[in-house]
C-alpha atoms as a PDB file:
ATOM      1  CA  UNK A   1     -23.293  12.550  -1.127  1.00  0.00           C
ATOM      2  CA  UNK A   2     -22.328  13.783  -4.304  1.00  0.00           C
ATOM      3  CA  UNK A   3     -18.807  14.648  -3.347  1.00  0.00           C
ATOM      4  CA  UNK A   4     -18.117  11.209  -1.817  1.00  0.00           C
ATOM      5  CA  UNK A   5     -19.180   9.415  -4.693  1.00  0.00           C
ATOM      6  CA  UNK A   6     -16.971  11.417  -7.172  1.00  0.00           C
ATOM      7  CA  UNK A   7     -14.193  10.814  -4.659  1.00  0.00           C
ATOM      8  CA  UNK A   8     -14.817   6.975  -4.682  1.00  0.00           C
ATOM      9  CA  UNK A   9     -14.876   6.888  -7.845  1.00  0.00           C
ATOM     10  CA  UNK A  10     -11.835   8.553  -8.643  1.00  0.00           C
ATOM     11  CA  UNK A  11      -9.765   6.327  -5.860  1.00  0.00           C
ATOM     12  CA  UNK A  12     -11.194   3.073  -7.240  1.00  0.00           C
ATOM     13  CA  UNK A  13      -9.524   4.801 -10.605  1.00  0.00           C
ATOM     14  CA  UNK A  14      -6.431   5.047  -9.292  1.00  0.00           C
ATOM     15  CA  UNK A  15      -6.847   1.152  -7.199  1.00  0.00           C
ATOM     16  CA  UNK A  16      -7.816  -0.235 -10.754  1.00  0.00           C
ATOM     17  CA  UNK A  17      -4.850   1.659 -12.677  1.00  0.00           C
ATOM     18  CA  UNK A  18      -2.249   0.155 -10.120  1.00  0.00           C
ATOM     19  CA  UNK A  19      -3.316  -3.085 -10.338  1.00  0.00           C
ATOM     20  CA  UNK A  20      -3.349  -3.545 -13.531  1.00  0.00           C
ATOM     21  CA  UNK A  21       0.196  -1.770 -13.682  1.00  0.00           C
ATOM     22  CA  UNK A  22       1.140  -4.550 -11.138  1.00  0.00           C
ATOM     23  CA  UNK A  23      -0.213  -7.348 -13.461  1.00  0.00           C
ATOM     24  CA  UNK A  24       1.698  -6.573 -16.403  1.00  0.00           C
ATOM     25  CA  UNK A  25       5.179  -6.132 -14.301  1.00  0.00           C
ATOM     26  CA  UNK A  26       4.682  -9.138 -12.911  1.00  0.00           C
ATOM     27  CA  UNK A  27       3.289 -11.642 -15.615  1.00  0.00           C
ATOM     28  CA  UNK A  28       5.812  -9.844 -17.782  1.00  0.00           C
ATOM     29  CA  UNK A  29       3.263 -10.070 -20.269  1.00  0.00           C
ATOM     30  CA  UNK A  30       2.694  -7.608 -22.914  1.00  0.00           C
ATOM     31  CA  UNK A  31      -0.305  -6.007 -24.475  1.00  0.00           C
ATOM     32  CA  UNK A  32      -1.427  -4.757 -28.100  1.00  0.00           C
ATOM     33  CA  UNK A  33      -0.146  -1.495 -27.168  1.00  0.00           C
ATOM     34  CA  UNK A  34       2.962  -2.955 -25.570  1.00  0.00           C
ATOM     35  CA  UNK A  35       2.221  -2.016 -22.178  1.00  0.00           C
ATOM     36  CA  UNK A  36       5.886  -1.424 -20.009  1.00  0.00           C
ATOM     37  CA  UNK A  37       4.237  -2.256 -16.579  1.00  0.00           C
ATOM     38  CA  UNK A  38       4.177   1.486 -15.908  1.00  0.00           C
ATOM     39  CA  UNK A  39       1.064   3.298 -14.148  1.00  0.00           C
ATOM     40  CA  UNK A  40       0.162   6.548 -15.879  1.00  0.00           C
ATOM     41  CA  UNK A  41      -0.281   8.419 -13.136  1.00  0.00           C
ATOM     42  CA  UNK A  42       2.099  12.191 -12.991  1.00  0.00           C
ATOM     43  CA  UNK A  43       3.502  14.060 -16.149  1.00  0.00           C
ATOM     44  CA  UNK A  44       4.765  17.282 -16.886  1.00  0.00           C
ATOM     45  CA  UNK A  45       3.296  20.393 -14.768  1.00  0.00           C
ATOM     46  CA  UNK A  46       4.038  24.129 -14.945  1.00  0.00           C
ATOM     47  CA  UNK A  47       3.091  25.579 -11.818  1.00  0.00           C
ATOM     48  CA  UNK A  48       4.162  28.499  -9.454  1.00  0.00           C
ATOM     49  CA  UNK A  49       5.448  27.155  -5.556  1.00  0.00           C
ATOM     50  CA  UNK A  50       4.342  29.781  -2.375  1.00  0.00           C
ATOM     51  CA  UNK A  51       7.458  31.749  -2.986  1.00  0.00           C
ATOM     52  CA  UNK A  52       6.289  33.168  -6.086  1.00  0.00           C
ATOM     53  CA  UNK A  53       8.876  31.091  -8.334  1.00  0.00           C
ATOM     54  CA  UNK A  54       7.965  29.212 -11.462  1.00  0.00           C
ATOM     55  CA  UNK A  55       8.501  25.401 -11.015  1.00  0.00           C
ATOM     56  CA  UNK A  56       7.840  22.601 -13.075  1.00  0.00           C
ATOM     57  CA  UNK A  57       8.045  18.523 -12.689  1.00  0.00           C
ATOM     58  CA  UNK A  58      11.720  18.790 -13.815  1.00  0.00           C
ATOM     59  CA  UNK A  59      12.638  21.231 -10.564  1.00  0.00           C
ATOM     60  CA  UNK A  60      12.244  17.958  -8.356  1.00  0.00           C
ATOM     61  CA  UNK A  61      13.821  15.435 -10.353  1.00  0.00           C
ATOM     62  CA  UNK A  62      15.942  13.401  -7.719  1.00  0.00           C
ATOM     63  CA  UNK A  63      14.103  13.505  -4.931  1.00  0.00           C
ATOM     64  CA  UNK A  64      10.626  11.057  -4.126  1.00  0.00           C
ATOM     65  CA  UNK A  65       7.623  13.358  -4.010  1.00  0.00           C
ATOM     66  CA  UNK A  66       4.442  13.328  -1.996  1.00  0.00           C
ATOM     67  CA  UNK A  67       1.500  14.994  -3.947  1.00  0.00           C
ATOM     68  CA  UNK A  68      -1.372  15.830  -2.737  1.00  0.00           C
ATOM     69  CA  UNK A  69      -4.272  17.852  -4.659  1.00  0.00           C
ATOM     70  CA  UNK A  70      -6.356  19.969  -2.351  1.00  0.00           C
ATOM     71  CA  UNK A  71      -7.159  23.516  -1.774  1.00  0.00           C
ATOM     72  CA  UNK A  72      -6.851  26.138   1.382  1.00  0.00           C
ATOM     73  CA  UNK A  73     -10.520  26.866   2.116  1.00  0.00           C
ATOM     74  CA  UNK A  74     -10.946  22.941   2.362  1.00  0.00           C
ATOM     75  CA  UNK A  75     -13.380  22.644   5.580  1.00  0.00           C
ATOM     76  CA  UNK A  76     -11.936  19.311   6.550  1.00  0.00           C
ATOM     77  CA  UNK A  77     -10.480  16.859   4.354  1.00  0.00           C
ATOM     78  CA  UNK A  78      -7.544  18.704   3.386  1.00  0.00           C
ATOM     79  CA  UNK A  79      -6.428  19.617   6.264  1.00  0.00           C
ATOM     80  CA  UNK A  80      -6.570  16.159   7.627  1.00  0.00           C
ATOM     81  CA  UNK A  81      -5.005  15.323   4.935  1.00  0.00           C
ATOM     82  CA  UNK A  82      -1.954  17.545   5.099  1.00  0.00           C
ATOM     83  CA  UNK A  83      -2.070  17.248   9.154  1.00  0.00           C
ATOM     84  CA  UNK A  84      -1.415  13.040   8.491  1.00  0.00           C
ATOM     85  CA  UNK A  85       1.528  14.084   5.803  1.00  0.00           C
ATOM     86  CA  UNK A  86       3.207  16.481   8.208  1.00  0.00           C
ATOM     87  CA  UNK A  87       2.974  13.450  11.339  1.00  0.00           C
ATOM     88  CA  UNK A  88       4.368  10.759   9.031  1.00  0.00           C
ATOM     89  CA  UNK A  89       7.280  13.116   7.961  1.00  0.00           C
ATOM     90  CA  UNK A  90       7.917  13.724  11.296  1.00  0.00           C
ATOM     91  CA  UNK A  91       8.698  10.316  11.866  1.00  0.00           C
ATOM     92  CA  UNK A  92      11.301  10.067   9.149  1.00  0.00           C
ATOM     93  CA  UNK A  93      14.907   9.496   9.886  1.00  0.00           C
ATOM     94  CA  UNK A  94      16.600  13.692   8.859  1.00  0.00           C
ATOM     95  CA  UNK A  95      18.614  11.516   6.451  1.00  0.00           C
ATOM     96  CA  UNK A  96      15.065  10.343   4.915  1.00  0.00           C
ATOM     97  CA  UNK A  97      13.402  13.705   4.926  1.00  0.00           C
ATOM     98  CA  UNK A  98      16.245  15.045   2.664  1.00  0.00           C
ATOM     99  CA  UNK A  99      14.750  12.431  -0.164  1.00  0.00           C
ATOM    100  CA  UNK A 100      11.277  13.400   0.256  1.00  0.00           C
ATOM    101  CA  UNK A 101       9.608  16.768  -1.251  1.00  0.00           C
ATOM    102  CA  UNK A 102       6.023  16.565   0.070  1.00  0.00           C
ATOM    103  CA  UNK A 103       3.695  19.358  -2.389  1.00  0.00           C
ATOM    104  CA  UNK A 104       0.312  20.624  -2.269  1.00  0.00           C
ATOM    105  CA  UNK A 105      -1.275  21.434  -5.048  1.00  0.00           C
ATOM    106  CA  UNK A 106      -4.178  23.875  -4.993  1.00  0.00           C
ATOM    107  CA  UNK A 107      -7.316  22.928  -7.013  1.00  0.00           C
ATOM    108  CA  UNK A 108      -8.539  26.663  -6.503  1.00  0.00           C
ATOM    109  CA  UNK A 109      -5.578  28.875  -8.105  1.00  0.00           C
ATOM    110  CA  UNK A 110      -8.502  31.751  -7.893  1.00  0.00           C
ATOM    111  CA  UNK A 111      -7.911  31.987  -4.471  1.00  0.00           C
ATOM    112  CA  UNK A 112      -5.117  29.951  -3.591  1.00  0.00           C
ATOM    113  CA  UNK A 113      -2.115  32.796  -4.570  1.00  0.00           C
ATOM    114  CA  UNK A 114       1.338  32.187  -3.769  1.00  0.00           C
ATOM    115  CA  UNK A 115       0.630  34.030  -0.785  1.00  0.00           C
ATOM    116  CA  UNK A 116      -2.312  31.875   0.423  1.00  0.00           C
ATOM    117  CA  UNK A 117      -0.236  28.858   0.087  1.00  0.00           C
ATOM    118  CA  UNK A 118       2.937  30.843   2.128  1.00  0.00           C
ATOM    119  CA  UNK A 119       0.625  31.173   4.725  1.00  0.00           C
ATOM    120  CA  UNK A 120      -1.208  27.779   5.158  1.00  0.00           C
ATOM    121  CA  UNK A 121       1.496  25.098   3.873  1.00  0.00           C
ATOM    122  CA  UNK A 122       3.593  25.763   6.884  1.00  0.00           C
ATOM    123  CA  UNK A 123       0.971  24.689   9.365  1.00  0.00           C
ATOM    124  CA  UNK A 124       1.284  21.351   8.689  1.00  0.00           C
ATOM    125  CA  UNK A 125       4.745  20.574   7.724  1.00  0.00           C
ATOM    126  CA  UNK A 126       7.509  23.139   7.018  1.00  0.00           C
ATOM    127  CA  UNK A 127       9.007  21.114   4.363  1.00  0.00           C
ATOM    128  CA  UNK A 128       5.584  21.326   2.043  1.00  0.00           C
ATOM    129  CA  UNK A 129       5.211  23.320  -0.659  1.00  0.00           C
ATOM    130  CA  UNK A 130       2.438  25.105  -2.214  1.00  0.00           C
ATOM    131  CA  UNK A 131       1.528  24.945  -5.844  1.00  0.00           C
ATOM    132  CA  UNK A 132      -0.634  26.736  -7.765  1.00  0.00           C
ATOM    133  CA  UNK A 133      -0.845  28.486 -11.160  1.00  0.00           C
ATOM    134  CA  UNK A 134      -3.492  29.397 -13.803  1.00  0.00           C
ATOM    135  CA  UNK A 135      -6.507  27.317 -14.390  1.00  0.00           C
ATOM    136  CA  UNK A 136      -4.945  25.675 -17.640  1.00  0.00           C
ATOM    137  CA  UNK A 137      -1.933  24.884 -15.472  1.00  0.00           C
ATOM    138  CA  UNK A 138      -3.695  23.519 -12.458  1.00  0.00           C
ATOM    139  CA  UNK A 139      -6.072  21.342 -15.043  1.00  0.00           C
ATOM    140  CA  UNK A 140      -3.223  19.797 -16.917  1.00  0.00           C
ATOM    141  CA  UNK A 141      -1.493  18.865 -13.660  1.00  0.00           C
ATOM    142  CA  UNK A 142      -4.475  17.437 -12.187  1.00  0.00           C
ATOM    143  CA  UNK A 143      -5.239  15.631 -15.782  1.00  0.00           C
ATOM    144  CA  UNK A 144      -1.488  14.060 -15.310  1.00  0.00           C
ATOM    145  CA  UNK A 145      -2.512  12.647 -11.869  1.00  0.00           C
ATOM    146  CA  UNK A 146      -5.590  11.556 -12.864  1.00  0.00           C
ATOM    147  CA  UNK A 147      -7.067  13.648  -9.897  1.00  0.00           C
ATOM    148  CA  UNK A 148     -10.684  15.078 -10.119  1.00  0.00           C
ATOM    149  CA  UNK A 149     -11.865  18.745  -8.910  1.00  0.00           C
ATOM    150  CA  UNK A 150     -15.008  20.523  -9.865  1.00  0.00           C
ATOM    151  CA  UNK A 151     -16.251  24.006  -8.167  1.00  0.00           C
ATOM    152  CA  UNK A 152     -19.723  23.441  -6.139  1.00  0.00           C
ATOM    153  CA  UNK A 153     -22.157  26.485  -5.560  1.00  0.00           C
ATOM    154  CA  UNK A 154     -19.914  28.312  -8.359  1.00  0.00           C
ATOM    155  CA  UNK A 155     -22.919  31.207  -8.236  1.00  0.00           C
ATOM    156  CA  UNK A 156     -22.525  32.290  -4.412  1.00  0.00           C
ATOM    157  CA  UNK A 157     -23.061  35.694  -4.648  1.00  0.00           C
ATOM    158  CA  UNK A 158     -20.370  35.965  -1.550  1.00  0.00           C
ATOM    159  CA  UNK A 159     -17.953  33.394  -3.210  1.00  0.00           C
ATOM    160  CA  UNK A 160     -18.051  30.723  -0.534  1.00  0.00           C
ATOM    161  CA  UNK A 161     -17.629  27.749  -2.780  1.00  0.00           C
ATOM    162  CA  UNK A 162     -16.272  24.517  -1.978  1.00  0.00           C
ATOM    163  CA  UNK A 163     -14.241  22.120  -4.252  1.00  0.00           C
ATOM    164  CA  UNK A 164     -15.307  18.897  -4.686  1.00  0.00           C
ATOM    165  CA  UNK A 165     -11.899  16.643  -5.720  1.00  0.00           C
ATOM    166  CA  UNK A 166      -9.840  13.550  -4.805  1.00  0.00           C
ATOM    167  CA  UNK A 167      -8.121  12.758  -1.172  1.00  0.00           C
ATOM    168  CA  UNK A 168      -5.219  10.621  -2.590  1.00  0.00           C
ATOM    169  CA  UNK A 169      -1.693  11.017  -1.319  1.00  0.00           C
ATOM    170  CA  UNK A 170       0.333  10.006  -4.428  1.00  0.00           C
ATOM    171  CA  UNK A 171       4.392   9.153  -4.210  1.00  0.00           C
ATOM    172  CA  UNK A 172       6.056   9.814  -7.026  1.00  0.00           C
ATOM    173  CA  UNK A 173      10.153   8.200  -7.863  1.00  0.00           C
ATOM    174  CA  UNK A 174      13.108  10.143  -8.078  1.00  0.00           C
ATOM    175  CA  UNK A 175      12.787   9.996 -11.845  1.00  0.00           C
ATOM    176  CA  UNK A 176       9.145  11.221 -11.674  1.00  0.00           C
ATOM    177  CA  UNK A 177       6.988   7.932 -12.169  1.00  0.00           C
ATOM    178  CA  UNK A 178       4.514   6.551  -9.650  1.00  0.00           C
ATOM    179  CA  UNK A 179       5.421   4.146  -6.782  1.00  0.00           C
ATOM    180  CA  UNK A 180       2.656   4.248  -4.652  1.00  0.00           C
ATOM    181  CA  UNK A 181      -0.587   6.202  -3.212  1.00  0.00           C
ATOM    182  CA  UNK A 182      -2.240   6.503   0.056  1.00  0.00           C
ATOM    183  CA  UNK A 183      -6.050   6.787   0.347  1.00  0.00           C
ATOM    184  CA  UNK A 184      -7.495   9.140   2.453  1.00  0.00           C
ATOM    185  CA  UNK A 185      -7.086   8.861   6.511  1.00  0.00           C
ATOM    186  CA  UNK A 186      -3.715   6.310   5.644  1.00  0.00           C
ATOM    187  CA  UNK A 187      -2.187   6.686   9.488  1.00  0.00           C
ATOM    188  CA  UNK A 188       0.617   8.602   9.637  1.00  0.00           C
ATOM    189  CA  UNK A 189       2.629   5.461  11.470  1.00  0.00           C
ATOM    190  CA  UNK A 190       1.740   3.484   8.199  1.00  0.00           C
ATOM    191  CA  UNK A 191       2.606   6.135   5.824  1.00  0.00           C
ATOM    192  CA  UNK A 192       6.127   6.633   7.494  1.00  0.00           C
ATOM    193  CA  UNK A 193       7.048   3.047   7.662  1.00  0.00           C
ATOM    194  CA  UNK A 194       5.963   2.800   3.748  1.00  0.00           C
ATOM    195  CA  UNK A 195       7.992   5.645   2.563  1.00  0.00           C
ATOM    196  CA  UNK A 196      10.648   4.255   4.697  1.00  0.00           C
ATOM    197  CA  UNK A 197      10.522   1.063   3.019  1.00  0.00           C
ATOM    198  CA  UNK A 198      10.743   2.933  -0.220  1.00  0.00           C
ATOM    199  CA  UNK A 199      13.592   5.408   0.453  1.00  0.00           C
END
């Protein structure tokens, strides 16, 4: 119960952040701290992909990226998750795959290694890739996307804990500001037609 009310909450977050990022674009109104009609959703991130190289925000400039925040021990909602990603870029055009750079993001860098990721991204979509880093690193990217995690039954003498966190697809521009998100369980057939729409 606990985990799907933090989630909620986090997605009605994002919802509320949108909207009122759609407001101001469209009344073209401005605020006492001269809002641009911008969502602040992504930022600057210093993270290491499955290969082992260092990446950062910057490395994907260009391209539209899909960003998801999970983590590989994830029972179930992750891997639905990813499984719905990998089906809706599966029913891109090859000339609109080339503009998309779908990433996972681990929310459990302690287990989640490079190698982890080079091992689990691939099931779903060989185009994802894996991110992870140091705690600091993984907190200041998830900070950026306004994406919560927090480690449940952290004292498991056998270290089986889960992560609770958000299930939110984000899509990010070629210049690396939001466009859109997708909540949890989005159909792949809607997913595909959106990002078509955007690309």
């Amino acid at each position: 119960m606990k985990r799907i009310v933090f989630v909620v909450i986090a997605s009605l977050i994002v919802v509320a952040a949108a909207t009122a990022g759609r407001f101001y674009l469209a009344g073209n109104q401005a605020s006492a701290t001269q809002s641009t009609g911008r969502v602040s959703i992504g930022g600057p991130f210093q993270l290491t992909d499955h290969t082992g190289k260092a990446v950062s925000d910057e490395t994907y400039r260009g391209k539209y990226l899909l960003v998801y925040f999970g983590y590989t021990f994830c029972p179930d909602v992750c891997p639905t998750s990813l499984g719905i990603m990998g089906d809706a870029l599966d029913l891109l055009t090859p000339e609109q795959l080339d503009k998309v750079v779908p990433i996972f993001i681990s929310v459990d860098p302690d287990r989640d290694t490079s190698e982890v990721l080079a091992d689990y991204v691939p099931n779903f979509h060989d185009k994802i890739i894996g991110l992870t880093g140091t705690q600091a690193q993984v907190k200041a990217a998830a900070r950026a996307y306004k994406t919560f995690f927090a480690k449940v039954n952290a004292d498991d003498p056998d270290g089986n804990y889960l992560m609770d966190h958000s299930s939110i697809t984000y899509v990010m521009g070629p210049d690396g500001l939001y466009v859109a998100h997708f909540s949890h369980a989005t159909p792949a057939e809607a997913m595909a037609k959106r990002l078509a729409e955007l690309l």
